[in-house]
N, C-alpha and C. Protein backbone atom coordinates (compact mmCIF):
# COMPACT_ATOMS: atom_id res chain seq x y z
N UNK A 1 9.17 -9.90 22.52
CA UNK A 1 7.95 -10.68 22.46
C UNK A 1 8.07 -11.84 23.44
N UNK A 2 7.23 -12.11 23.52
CA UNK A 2 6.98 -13.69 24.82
C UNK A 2 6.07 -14.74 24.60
N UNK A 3 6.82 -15.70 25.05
CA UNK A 3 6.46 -16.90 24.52
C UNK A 3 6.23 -17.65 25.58
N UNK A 4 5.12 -18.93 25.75
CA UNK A 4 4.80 -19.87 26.67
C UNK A 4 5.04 -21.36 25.82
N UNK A 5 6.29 -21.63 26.58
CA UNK A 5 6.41 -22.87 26.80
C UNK A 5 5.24 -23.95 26.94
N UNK A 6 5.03 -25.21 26.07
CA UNK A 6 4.32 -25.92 26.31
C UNK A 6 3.71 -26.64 27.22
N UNK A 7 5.02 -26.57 28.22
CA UNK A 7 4.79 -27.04 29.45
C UNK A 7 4.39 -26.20 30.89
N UNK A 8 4.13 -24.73 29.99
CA UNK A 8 3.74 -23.79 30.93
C UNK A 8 4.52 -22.71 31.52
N UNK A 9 6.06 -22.73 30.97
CA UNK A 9 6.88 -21.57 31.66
C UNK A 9 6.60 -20.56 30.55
N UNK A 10 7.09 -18.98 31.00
CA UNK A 10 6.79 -18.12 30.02
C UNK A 10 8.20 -17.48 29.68
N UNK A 11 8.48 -16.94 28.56
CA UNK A 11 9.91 -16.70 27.79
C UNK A 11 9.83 -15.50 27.35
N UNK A 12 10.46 -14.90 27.13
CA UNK A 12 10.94 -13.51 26.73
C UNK A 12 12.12 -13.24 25.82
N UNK A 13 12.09 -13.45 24.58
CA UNK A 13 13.03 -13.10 23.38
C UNK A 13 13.66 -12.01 23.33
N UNK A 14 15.24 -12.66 23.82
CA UNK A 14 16.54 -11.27 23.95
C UNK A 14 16.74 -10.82 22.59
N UNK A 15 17.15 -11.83 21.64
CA UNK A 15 17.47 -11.97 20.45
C UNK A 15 17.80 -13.26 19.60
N UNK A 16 18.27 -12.47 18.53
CA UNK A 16 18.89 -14.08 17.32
C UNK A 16 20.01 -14.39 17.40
N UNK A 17 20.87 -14.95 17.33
CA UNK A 17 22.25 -14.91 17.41
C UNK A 17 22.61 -16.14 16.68
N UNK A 18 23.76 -16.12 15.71
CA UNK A 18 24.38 -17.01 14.70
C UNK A 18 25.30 -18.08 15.40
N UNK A 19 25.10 -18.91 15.25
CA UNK A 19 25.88 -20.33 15.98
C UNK A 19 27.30 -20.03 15.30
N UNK A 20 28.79 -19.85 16.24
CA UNK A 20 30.08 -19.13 15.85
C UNK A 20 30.31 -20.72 15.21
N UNK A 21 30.22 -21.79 15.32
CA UNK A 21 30.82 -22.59 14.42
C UNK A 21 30.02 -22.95 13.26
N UNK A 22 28.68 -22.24 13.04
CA UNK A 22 28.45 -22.46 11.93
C UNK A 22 27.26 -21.21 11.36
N UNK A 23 27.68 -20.30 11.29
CA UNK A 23 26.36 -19.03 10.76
C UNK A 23 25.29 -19.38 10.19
N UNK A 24 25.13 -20.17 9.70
CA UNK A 24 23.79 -21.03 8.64
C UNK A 24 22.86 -21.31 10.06
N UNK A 25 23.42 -21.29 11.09
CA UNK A 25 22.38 -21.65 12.32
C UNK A 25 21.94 -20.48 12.78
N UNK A 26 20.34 -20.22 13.13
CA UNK A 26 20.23 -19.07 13.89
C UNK A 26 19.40 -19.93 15.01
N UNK A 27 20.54 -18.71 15.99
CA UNK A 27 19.79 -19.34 17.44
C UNK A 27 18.67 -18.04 17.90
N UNK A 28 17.82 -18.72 18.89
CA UNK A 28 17.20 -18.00 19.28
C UNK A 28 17.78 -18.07 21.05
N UNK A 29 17.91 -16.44 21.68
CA UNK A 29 18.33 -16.41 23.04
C UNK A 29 17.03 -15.91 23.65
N UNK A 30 16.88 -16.31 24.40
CA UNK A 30 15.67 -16.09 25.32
C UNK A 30 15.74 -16.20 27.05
N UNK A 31 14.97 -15.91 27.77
CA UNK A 31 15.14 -15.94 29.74
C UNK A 31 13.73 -16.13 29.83
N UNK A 32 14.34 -17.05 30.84
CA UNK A 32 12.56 -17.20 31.67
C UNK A 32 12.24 -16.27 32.41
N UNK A 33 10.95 -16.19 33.33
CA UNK A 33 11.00 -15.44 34.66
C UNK A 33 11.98 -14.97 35.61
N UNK A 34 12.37 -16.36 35.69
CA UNK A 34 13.68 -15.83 36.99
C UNK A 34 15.20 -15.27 36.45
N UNK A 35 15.10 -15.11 34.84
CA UNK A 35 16.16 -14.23 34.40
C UNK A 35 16.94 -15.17 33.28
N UNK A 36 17.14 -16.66 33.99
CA UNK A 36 18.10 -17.53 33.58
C UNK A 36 18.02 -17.28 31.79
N UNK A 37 18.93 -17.16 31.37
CA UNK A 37 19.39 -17.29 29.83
C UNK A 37 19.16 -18.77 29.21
N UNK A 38 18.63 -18.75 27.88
CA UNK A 38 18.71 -19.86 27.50
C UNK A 38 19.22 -19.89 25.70
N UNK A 39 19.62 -20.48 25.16
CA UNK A 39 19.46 -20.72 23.77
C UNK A 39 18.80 -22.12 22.82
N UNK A 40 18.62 -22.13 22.24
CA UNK A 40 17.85 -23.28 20.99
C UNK A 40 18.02 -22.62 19.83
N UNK A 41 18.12 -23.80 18.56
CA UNK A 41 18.00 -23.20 17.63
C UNK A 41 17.23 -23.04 17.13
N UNK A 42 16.73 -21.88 15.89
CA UNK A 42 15.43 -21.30 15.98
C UNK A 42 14.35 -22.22 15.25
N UNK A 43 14.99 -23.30 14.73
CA UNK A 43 14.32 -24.59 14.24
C UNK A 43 13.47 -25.17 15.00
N UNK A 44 14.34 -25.54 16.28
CA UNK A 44 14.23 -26.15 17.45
C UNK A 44 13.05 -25.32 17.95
N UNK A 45 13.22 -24.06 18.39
CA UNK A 45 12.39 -23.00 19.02
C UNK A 45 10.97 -22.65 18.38
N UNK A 46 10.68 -22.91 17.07
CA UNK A 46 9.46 -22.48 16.47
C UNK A 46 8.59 -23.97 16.03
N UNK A 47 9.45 -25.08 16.43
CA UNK A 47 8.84 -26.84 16.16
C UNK A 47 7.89 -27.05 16.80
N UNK A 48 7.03 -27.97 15.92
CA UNK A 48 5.83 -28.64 16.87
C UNK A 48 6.83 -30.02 17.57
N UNK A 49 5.76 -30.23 18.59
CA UNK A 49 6.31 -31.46 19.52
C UNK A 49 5.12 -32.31 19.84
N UNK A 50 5.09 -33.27 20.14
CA UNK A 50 3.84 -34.07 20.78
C UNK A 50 3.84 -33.87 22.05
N UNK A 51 3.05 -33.77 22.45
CA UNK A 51 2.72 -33.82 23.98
C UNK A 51 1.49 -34.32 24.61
N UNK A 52 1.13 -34.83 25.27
CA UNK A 52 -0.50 -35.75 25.77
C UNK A 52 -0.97 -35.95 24.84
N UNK A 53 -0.74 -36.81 23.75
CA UNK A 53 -1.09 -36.99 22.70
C UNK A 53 -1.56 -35.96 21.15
N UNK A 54 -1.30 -34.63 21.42
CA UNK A 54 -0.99 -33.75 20.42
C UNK A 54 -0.03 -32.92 20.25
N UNK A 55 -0.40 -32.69 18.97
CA UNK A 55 0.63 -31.62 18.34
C UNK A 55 0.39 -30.59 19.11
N UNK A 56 1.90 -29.56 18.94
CA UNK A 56 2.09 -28.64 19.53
C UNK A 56 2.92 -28.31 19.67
N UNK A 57 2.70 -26.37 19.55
CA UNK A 57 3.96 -25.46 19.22
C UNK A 57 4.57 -25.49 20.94
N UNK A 58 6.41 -25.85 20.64
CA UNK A 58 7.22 -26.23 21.62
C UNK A 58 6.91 -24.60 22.26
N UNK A 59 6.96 -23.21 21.68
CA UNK A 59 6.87 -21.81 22.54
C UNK A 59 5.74 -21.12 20.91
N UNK A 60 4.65 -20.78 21.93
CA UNK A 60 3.67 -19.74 21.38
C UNK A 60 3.72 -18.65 22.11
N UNK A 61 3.42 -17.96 21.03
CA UNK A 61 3.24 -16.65 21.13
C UNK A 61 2.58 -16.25 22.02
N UNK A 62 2.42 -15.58 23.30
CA UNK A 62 1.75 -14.81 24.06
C UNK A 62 1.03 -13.57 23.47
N UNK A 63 -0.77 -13.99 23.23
CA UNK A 63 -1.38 -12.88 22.70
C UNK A 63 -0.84 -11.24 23.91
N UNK A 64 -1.39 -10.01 22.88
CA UNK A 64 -1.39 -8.85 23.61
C UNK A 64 -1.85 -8.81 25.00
N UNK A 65 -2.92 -9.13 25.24
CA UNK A 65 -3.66 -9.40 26.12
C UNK A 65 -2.97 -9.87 27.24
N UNK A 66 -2.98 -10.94 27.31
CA UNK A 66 -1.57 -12.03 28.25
C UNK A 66 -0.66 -11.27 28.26
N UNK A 67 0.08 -10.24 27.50
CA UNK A 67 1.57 -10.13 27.97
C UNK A 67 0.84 -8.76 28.50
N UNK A 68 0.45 -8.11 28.34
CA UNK A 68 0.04 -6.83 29.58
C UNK A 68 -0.29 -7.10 30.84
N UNK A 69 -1.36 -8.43 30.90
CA UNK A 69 -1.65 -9.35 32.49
C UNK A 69 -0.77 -9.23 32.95
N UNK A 70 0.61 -9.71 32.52
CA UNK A 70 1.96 -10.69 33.17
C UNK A 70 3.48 -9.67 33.07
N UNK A 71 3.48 -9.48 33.39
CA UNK A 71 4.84 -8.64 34.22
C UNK A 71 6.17 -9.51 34.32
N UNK A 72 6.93 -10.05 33.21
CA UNK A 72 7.70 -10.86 33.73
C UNK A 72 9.03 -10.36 35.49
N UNK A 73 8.96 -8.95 34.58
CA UNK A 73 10.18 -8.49 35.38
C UNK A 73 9.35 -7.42 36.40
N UNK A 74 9.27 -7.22 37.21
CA UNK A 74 8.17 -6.25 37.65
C UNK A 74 9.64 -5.23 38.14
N UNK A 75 8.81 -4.14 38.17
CA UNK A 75 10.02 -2.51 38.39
C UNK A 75 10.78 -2.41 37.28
N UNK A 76 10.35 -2.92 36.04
CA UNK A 76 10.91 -2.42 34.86
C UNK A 76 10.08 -2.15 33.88
C-alpha cells in the first residue's frame, strides 16, 4: 500500500518489523521513490501532526485511483 507524506513525498509499505530491543514496538519499514529505506514507529507513522496550522495525518493513504496514476517503480 502507499502512502503520501504530508509534505508531499509518496511511500510504499515493505513491512512491520519488531524493534530487536524491544518487541512491544512495531515499526513500520517503508521507501520512497528513489528506493531509499526508511523506518518509524508505527505510532509515529499513523500520528496526526500540525502543519500550516492543521491537523494532519503524518502518511495517508493513497486512494486506488492515485496509486494506479503513479508508478512508483516503473518496469516493475
Amino acid at each position: 500500500m502507499k502512502y503520501r507524506h504530508y509534505k508531499g513525498g509518496l511511500y510504499e509499505i515493505v513491512c512491520e518489523a519488531k524493534l530487536e530491543s524491544d518487541p512491544a514496538i512495531i515499526m513500520m519499514v517503508y521507501r520512497n521513490e528513489a528506493g531509499t529505506i526508511w523506518t518509524r514507529p508505527k505510532s509515529a507513522f499513523l500520528e496526526m501532526v500540525e502543519y500550516e496550522g492543521k491537523t494532519v495525518a503524518r502518511f495517508a493513504p493513497v486512494d486506488a485511483q492515485q496509486d494506479r496514476s503513479t508508478n512508483m517503480y516503473p518496469g516493475q
